[in-house]
C-alpha atoms as a PDB file:
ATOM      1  CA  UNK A   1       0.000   0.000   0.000  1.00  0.00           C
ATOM      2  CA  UNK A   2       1.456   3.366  -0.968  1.00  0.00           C
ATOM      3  CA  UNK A   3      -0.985   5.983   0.361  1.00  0.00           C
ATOM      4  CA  UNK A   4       0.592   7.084   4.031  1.00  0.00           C
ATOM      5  CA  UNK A   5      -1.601   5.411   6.850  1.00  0.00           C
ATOM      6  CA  UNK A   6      -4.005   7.408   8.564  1.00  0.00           C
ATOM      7  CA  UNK A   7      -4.726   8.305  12.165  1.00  0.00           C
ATOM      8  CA  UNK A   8      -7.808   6.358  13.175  1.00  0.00           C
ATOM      9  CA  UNK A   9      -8.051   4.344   9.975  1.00  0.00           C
ATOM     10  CA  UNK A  10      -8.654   1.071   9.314  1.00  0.00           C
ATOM     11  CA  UNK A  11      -6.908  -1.141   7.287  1.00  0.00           C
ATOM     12  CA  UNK A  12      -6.984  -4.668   5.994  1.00  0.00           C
ATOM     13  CA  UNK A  13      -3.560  -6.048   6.863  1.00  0.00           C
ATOM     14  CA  UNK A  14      -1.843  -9.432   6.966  1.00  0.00           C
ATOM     15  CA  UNK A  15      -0.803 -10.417  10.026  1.00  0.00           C
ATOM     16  CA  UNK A  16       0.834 -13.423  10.002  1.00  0.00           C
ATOM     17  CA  UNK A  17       3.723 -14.367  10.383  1.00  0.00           C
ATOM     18  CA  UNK A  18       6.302 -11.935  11.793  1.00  0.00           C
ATOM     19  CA  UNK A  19       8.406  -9.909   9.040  1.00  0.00           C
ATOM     20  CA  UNK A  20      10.256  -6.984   8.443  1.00  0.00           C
ATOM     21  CA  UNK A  21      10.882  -4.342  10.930  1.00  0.00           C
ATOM     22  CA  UNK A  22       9.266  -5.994  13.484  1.00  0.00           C
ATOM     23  CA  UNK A  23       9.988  -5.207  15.891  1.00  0.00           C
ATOM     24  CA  UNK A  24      13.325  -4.319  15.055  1.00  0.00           C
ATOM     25  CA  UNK A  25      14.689  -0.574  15.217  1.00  0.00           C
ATOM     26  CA  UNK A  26      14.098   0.097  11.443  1.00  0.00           C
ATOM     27  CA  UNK A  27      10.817   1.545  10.103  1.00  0.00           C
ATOM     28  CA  UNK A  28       8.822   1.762   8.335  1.00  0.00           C
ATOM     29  CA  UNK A  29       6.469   0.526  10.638  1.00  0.00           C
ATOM     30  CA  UNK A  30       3.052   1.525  12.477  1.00  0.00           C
ATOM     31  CA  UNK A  31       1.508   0.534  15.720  1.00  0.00           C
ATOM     32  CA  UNK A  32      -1.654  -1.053  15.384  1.00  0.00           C
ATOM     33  CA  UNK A  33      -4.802  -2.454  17.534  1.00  0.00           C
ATOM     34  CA  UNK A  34      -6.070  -5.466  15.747  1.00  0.00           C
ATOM     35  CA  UNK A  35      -9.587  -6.208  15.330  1.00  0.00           C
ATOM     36  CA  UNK A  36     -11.282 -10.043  15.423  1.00  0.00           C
ATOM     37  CA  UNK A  37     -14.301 -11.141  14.654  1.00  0.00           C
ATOM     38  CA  UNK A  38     -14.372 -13.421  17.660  1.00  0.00           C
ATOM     39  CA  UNK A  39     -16.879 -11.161  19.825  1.00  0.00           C
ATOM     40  CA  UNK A  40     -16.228 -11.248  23.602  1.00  0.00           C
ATOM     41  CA  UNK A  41     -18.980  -8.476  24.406  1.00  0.00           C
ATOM     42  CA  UNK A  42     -17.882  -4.542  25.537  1.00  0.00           C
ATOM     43  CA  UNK A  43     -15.231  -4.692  28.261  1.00  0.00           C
ATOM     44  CA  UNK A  44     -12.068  -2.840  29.149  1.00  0.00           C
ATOM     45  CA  UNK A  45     -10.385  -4.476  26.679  1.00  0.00           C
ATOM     46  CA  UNK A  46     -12.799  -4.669  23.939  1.00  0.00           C
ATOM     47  CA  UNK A  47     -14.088  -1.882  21.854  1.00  0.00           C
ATOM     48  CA  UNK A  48     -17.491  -2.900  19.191  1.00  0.00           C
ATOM     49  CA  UNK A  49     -17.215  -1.523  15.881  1.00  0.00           C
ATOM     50  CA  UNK A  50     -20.299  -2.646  13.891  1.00  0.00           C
ATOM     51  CA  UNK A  51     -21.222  -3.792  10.346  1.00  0.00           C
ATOM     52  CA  UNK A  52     -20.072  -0.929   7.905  1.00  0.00           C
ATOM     53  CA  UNK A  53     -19.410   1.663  10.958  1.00  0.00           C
ATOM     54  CA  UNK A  54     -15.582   2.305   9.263  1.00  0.00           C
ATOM     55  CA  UNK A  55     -15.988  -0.179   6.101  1.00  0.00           C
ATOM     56  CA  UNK A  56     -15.776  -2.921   7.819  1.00  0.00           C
ATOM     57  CA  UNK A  57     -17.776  -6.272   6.339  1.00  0.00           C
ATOM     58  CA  UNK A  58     -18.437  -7.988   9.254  1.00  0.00           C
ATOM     59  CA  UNK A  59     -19.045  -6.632  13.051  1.00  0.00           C
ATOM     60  CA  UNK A  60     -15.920  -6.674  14.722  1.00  0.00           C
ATOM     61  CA  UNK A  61     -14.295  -5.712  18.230  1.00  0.00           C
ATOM     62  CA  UNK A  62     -10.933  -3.383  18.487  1.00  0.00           C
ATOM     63  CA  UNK A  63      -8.283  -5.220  20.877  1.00  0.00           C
ATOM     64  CA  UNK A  64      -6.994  -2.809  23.083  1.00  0.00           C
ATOM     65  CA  UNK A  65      -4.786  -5.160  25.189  1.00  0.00           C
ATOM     66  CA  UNK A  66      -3.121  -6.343  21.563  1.00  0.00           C
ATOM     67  CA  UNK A  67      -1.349  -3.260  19.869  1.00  0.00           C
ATOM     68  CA  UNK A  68       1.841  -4.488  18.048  1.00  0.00           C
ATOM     69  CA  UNK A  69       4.007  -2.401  15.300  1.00  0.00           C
ATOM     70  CA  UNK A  70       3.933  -4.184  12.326  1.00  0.00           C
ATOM     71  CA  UNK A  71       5.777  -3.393   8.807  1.00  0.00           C
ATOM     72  CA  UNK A  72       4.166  -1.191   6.659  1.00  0.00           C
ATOM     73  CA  UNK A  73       4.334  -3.748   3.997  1.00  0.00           C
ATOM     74  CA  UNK A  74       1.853  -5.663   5.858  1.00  0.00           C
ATOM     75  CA  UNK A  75      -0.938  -3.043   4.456  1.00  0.00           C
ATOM     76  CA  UNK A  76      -3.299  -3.926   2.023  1.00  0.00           C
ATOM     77  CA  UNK A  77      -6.262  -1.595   1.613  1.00  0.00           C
ATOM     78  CA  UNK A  78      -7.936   1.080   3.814  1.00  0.00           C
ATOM     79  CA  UNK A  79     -11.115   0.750   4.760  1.00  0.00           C
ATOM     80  CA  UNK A  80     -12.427   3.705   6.094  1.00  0.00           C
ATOM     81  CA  UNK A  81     -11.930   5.870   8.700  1.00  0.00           C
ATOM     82  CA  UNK A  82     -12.945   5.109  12.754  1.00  0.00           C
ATOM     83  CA  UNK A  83     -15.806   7.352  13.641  1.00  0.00           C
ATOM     84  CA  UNK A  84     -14.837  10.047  16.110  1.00  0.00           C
ATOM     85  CA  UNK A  85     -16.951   8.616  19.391  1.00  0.00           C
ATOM     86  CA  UNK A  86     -15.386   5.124  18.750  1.00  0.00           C
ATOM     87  CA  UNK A  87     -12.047   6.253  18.269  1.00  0.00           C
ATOM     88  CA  UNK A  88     -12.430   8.200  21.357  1.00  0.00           C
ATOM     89  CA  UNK A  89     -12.971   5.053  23.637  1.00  0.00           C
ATOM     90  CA  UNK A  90     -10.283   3.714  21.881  1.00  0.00           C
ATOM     91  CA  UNK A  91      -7.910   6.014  23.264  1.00  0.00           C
ATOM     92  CA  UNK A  92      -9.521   6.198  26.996  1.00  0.00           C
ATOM     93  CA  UNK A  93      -9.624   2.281  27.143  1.00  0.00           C
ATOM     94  CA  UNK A  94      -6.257   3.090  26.263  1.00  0.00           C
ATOM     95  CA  UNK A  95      -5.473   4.923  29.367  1.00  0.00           C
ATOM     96  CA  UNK A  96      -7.148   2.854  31.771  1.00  0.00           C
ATOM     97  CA  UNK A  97      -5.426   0.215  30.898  1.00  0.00           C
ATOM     98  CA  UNK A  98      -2.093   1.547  30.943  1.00  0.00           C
ATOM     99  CA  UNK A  99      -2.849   3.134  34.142  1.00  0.00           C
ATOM    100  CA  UNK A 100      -2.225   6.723  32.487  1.00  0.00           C
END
């Protein structure tokens, strides 16, 4: 993916396995909160985004408790943008959890 990654965007990205820069000292590389389809219900670390909120397919829950940098290269396609009030529990559940 060539376009520079966005604040609050979300991207389809491959995952697996480890490569690149990570988590080496070279860049580029972005830190990332993964999403899963695997719903666990609202919690502390768990924030909903639902069907289409951010171009998403399927409904999906942000992992707070599993940011990682990964290699840019990793990037396939945006696919939208977070909207503001769910990128804004993003970033309290955030600081709760790392007692901030």
């Amino acid at each position: 993916m060539k376009a520079p990654i966005r604040h609050g965007g979300l991207y389809l990205a491959d995952l697996n396995p480890r490569q690149g820069t990570e988590p080496g000292k070279d860049h580029p590389s972005t830190w990332v909160l993964p999403c899963t389809t695997r719903l666990t219900g609202e919690n502390l670390l768990r924030v909903p985004l639902p069907r289409g909120m951010a171009g998403n397919a399927v409904e999906c829950e942000v992992m707070i408790d599993q940011s990682r940098s990964i290699d840019n290269r990793r990037f396939r396609r945006p696919l939208g943008l977070l909207p503001r009030p769910v990128l804004s529990e993003i970033k309290l559940k955030l600081k709760l959890l790392a007692d901030l």
